[in-house]
N, C-alpha and C. Protein backbone atom coordinates (compact mmCIF):
# COMPACT_ATOMS: atom_id res chain seq x y z
N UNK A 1 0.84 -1.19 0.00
CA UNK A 1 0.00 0.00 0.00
C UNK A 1 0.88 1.25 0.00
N UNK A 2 0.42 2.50 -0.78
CA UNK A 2 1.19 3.45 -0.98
C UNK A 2 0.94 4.14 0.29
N UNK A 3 2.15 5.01 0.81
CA UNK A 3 1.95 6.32 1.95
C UNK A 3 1.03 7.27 1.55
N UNK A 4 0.26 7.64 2.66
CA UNK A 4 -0.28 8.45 2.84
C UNK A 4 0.15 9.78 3.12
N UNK A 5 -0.12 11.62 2.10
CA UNK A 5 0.67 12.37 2.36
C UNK A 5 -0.32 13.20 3.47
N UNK A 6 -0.07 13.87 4.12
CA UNK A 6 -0.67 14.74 5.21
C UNK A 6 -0.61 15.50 4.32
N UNK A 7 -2.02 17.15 4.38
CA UNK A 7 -1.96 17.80 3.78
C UNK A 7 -2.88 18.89 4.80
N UNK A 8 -2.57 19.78 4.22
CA UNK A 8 -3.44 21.48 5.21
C UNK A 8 -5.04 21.36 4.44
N UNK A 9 -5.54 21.01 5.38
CA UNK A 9 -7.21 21.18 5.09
C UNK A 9 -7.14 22.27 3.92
N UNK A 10 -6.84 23.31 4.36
CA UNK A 10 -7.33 24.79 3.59
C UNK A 10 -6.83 24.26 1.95
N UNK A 11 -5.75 23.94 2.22
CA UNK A 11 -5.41 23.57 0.52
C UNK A 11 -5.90 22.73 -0.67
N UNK A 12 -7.01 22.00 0.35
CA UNK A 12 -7.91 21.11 -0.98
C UNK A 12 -9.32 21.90 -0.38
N UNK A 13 -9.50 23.13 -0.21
CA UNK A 13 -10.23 23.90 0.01
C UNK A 13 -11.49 23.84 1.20
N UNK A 14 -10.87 23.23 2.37
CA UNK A 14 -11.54 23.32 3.45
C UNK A 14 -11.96 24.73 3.80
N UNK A 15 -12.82 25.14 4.48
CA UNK A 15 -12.77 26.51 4.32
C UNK A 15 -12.35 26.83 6.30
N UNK A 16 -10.94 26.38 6.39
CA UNK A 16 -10.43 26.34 7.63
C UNK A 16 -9.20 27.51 8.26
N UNK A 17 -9.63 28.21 7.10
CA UNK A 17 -8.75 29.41 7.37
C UNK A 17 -8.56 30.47 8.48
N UNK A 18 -7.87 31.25 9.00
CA UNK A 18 -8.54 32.38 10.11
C UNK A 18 -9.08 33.16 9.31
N UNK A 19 -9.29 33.32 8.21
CA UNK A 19 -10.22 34.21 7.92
C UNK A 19 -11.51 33.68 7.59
N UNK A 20 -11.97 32.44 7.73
CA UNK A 20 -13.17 31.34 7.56
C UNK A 20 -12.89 30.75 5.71
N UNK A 21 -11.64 31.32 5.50
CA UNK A 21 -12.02 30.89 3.89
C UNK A 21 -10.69 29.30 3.54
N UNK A 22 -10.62 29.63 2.06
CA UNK A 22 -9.31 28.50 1.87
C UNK A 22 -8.23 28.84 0.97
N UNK A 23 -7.17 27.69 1.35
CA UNK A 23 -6.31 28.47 -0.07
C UNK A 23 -6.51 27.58 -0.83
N UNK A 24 -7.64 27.07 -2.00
CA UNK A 24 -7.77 26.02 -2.79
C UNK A 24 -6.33 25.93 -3.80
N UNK A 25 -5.95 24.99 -4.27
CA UNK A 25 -4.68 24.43 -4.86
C UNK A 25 -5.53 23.08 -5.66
N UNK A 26 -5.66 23.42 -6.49
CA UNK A 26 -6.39 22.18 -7.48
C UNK A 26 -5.41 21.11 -7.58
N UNK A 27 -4.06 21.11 -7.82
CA UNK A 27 -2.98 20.19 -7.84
C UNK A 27 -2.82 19.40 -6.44
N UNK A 28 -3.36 20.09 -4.91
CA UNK A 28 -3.22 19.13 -4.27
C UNK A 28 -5.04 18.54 -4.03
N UNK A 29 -5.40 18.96 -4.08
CA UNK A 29 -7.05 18.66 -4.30
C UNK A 29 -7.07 17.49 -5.11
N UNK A 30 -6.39 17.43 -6.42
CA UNK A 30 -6.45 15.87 -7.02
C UNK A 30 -5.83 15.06 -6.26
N UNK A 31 -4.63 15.03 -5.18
CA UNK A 31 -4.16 13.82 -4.65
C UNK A 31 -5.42 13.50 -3.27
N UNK A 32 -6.03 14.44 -3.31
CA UNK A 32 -7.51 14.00 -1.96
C UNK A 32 -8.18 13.39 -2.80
N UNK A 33 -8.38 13.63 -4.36
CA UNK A 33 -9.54 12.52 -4.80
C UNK A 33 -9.28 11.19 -4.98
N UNK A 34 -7.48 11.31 -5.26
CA UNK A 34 -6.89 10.22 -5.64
C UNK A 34 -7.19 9.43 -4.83
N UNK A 35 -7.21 9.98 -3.35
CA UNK A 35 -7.45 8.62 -2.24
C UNK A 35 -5.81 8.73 -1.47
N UNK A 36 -4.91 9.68 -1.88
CA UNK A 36 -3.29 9.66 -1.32
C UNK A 36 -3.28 10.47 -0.50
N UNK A 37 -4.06 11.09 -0.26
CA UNK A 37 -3.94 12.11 1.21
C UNK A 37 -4.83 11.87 2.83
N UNK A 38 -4.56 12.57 3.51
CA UNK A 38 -5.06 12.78 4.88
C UNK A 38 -5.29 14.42 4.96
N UNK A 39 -6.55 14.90 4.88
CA UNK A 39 -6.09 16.38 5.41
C UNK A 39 -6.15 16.80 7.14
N UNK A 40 -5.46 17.74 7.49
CA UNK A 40 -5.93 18.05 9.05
C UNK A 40 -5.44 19.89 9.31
N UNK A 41 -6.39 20.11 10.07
CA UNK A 41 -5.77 22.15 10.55
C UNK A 41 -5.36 21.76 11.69
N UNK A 42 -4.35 21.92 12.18
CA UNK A 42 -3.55 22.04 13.52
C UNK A 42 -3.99 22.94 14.38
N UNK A 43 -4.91 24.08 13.47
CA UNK A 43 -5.19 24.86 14.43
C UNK A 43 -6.75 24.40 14.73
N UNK A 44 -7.11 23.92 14.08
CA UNK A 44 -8.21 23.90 14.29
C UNK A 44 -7.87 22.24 15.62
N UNK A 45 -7.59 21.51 15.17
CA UNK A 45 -6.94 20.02 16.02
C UNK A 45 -6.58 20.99 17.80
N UNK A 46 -6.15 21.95 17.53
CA UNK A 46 -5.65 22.59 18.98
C UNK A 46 -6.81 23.54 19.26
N UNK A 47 -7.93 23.54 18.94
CA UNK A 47 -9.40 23.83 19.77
C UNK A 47 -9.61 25.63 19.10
N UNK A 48 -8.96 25.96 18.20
CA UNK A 48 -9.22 27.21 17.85
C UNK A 48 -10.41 27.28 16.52
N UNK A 49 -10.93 28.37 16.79
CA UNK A 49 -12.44 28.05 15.75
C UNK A 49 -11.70 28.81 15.05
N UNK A 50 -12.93 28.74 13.97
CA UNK A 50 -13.13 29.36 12.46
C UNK A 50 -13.68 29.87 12.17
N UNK A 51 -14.18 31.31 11.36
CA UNK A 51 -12.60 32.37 11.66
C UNK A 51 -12.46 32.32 13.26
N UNK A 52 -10.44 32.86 13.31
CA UNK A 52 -10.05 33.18 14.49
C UNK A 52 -9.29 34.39 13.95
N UNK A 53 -9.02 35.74 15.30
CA UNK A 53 -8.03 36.14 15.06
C UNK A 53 -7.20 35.48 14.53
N UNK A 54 -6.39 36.34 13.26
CA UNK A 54 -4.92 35.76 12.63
C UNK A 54 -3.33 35.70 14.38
N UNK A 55 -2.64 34.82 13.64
CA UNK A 55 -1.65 35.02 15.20
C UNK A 55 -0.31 35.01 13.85
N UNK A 56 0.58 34.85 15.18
CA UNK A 56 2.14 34.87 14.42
C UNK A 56 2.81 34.07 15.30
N UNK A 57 4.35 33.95 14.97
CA UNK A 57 4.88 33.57 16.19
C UNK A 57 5.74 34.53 16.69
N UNK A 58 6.22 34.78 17.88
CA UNK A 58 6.51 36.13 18.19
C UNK A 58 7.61 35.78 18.94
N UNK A 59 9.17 36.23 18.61
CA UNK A 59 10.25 35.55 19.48
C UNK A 59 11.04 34.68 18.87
N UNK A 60 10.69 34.11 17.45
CA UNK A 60 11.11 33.06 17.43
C UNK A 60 10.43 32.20 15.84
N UNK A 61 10.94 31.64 16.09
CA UNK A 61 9.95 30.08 14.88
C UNK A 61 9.40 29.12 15.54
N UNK A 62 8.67 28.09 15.20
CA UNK A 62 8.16 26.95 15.78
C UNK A 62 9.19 25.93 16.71
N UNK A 63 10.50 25.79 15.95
CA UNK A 63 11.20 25.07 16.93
C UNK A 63 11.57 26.10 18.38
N UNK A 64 11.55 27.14 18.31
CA UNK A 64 11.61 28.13 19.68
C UNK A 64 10.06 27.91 20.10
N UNK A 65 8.85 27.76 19.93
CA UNK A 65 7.72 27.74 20.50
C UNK A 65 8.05 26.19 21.32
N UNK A 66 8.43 24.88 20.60
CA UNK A 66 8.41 23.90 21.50
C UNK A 66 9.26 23.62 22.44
N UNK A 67 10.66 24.63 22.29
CA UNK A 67 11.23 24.53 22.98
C UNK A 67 10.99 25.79 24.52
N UNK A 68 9.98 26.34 24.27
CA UNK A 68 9.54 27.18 24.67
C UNK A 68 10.25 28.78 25.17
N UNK A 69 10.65 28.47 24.02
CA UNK A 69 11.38 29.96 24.19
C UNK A 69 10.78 31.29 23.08
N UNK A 70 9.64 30.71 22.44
CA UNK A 70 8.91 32.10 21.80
C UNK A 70 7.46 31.76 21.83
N UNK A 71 6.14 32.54 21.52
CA UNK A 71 4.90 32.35 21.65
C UNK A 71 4.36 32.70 20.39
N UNK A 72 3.20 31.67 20.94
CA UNK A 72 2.17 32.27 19.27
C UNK A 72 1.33 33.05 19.84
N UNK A 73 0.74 34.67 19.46
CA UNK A 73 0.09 35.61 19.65
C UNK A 73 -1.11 35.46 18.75
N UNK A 74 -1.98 36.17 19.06
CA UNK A 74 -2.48 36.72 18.17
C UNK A 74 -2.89 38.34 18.20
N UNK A 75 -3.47 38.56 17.12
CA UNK A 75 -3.34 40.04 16.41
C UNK A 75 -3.78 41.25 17.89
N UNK A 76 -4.52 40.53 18.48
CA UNK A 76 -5.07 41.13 19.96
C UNK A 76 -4.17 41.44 20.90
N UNK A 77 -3.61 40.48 20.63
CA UNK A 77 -2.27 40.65 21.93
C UNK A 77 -2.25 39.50 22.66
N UNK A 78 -3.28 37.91 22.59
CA UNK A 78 -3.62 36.96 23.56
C UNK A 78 -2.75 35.99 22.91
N UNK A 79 -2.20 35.39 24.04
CA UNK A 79 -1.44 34.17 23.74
C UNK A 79 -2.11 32.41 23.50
N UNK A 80 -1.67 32.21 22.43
CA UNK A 80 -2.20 31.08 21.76
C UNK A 80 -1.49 30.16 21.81
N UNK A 81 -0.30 30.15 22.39
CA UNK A 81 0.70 29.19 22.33
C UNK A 81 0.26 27.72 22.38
N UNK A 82 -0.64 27.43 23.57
CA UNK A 82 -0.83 26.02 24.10
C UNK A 82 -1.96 25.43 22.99
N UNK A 83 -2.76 26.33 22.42
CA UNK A 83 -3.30 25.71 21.58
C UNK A 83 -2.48 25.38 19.96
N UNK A 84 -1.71 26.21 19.76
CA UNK A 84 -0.88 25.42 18.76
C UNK A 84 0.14 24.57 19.05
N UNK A 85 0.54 24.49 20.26
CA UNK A 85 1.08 23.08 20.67
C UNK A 85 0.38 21.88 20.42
N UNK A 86 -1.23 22.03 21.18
CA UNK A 86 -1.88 20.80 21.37
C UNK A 86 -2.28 20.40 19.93
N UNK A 87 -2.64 21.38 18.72
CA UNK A 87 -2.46 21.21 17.36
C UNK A 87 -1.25 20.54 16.96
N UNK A 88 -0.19 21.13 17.20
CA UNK A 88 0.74 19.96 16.47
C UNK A 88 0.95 18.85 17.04
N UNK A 89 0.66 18.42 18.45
CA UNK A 89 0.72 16.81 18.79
C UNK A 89 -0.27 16.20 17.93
N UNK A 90 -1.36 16.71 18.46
CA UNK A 90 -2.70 15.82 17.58
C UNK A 90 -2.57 15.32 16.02
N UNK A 91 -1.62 16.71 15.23
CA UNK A 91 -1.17 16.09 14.14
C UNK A 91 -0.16 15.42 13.94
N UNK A 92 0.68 15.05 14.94
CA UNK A 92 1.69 14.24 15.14
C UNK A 92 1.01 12.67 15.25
N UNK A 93 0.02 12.86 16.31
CA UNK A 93 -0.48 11.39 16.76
C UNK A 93 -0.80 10.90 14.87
N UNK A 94 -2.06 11.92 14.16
CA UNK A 94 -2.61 11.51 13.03
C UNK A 94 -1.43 10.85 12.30
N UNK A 95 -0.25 11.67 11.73
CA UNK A 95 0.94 11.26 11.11
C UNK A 95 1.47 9.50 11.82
N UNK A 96 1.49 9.60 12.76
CA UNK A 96 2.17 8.42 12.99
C UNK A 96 1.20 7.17 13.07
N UNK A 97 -0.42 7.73 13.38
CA UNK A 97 -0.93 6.33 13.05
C UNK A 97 -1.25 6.23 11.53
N UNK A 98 -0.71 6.94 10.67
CA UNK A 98 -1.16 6.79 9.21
C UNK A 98 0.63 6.54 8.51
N UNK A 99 1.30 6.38 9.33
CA UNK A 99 2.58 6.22 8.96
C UNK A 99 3.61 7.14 7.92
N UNK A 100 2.73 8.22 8.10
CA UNK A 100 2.98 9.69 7.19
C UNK A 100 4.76 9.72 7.28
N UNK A 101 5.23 10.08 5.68
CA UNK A 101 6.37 10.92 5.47
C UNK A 101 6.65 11.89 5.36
N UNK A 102 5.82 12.31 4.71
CA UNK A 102 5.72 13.41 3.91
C UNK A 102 4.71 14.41 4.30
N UNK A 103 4.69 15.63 4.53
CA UNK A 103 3.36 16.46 4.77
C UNK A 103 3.63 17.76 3.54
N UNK A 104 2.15 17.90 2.83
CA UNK A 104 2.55 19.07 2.10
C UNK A 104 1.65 20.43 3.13
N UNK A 105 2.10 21.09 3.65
CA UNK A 105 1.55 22.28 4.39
C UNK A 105 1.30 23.61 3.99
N UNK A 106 0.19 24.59 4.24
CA UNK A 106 0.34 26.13 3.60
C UNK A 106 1.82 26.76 4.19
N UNK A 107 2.59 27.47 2.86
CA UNK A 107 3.23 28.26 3.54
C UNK A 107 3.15 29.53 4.30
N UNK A 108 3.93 29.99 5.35
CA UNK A 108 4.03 30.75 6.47
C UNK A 108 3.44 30.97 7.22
N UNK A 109 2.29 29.99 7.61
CA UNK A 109 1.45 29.70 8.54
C UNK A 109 2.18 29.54 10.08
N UNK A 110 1.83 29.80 10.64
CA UNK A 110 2.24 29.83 12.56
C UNK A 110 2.43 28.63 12.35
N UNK A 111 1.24 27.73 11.96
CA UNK A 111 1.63 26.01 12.25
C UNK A 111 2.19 25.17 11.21
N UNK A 112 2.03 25.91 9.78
CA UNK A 112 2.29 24.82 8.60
C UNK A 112 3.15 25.19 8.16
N UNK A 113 4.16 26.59 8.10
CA UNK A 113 4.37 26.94 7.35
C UNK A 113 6.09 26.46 7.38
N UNK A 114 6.72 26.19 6.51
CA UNK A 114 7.56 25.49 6.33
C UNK A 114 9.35 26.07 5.42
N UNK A 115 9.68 26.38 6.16
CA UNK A 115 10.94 27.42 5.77
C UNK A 115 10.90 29.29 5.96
N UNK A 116 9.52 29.30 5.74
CA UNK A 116 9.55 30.92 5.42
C UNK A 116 8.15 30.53 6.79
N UNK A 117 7.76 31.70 7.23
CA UNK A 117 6.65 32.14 8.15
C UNK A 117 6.74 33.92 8.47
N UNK A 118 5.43 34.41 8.87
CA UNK A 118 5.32 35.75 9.23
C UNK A 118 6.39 36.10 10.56
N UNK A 119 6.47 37.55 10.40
CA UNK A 119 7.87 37.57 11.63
C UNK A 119 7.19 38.11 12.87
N UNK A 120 6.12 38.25 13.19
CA UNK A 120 5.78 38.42 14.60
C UNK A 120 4.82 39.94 15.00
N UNK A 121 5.19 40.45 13.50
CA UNK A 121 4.75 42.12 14.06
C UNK A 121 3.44 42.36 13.28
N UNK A 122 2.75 40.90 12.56
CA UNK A 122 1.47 41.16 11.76
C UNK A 122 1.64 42.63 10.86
N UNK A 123 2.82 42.55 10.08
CA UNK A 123 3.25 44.11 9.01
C UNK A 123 3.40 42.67 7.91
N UNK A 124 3.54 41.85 7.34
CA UNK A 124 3.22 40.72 5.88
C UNK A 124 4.80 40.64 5.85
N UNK A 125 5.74 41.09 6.61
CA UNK A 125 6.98 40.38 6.49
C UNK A 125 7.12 39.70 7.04
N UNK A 126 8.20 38.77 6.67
CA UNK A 126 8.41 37.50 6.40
C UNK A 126 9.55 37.09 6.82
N UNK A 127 9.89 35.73 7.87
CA UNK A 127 11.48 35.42 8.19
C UNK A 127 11.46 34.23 8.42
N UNK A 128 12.76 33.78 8.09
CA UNK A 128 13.14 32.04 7.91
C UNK A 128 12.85 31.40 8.90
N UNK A 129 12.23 30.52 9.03
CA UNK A 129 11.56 29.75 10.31
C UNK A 129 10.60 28.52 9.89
N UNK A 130 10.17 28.02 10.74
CA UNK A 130 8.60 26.59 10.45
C UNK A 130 7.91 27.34 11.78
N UNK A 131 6.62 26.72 10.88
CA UNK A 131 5.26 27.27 11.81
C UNK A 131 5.40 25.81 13.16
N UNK A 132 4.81 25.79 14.35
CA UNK A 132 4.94 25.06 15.32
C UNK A 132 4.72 23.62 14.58
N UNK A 133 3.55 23.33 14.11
CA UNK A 133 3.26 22.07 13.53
C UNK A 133 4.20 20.83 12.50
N UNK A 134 4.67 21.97 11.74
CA UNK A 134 5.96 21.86 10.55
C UNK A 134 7.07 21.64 11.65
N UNK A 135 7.84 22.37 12.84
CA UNK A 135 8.76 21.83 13.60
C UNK A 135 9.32 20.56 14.34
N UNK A 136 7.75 19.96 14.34
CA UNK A 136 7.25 19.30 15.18
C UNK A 136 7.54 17.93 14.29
N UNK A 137 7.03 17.88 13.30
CA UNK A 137 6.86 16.92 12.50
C UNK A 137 8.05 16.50 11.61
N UNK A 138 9.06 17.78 11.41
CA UNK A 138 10.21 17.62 10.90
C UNK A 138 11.27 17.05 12.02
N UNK A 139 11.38 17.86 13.35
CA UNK A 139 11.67 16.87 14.40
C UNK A 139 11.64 15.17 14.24
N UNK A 140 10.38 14.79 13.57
CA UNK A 140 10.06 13.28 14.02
C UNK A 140 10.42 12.73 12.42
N UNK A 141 11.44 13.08 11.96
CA UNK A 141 11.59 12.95 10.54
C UNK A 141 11.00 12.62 9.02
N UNK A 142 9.94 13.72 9.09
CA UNK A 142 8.47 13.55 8.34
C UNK A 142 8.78 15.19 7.87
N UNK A 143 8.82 14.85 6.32
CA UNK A 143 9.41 15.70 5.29
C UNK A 143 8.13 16.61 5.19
N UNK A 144 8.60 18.15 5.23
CA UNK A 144 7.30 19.17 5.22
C UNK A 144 7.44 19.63 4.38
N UNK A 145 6.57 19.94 3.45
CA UNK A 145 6.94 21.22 2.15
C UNK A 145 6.06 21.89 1.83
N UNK A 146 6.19 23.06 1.25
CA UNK A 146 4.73 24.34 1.14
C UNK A 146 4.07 23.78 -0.08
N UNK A 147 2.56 24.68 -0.10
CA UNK A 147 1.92 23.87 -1.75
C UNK A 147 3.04 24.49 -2.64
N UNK A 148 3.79 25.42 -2.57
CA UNK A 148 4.20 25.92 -3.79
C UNK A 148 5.63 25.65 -4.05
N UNK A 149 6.34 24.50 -3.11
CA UNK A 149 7.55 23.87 -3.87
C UNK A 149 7.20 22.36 -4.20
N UNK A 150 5.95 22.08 -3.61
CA UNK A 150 5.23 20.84 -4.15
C UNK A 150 4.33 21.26 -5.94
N UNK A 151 3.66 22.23 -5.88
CA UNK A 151 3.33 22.57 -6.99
C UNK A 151 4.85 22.68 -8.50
N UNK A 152 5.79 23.09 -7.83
CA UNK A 152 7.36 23.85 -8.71
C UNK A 152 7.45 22.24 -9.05
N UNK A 153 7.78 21.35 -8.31
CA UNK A 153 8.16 19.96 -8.46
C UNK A 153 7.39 19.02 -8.88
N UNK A 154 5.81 19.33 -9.59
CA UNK A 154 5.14 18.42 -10.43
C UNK A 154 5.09 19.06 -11.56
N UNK A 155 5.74 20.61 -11.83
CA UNK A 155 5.38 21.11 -13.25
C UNK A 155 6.44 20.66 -13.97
């Protein structure tokens, strides 16, 4: 039986976004019909509804959130940290009982985002880092990549 890839709800157009919407990606949307995916929101898995305030991570990247040396905020000023923790275990547990390698995730997401993420001050810049979820999962040696170096690498 082939692996199963983990994938960000929003990207085969869950409408699990903080802003209640999605980032549809038709290229990963065919591997959900195919039957080759799992989708899951980390944030949503860590008890945060839909829409939520947008957050960031503030201090740091995801591997500083688990190591607990930075926080996830949001735009308010309230700390979200523990719920994007309990998001990326839950998607940890999913990954390992589906024997996941591979996860394709939105980029610069607090939880998915995978090399690049927002830098903390909610201004749309941008600094090298993984969102908590993506840290988490690369930790447990389960390959993360954004839709759009997964999209670069099927054209």
């Amino acid at each position: 039986m082939k692996r199963l890839i983990l994938i960000s709800a929003c990207l085969a157009g869950i409408d699990c976004k903080y802003n209640g919407g999605n980032n549809l990606k038709e290229e990963i949307l065919k591997l959900v019909k195919e039957k080759k995916a799992i989708l899951v929101c980390p944030e949503q898995l860590g008890g945060l509804a839909t829409p939520r305030v947008p957050c960031e991570i503030v201090g740091g990247g995801g591997q500083a959130v688990l190591e607990k040396q930075a926080k996830v905020m949001n735009k308010n000023g309230e700390d979200q940290t523990t719920c994007f923790l309990k998001g990326a275990e839950e998607t940890l547990k999913i990954a390992k009982l589906y024997d996941v390698r591979t996860a394709i995730f939105k980029g610069k997401s607090p939880s998915c985002g995978s090399g690049t993420i927002y830098d903390g001050n909610f201004s749309g810049n941008k600094k090298d880092g993984d969102g908590v979820t993506a840290a988490l999962l690369k930790n447990e040696g389960i390959r993360v990549v954004d839709e759009e170096t997964f999209i670069k690498g099927i054209k």
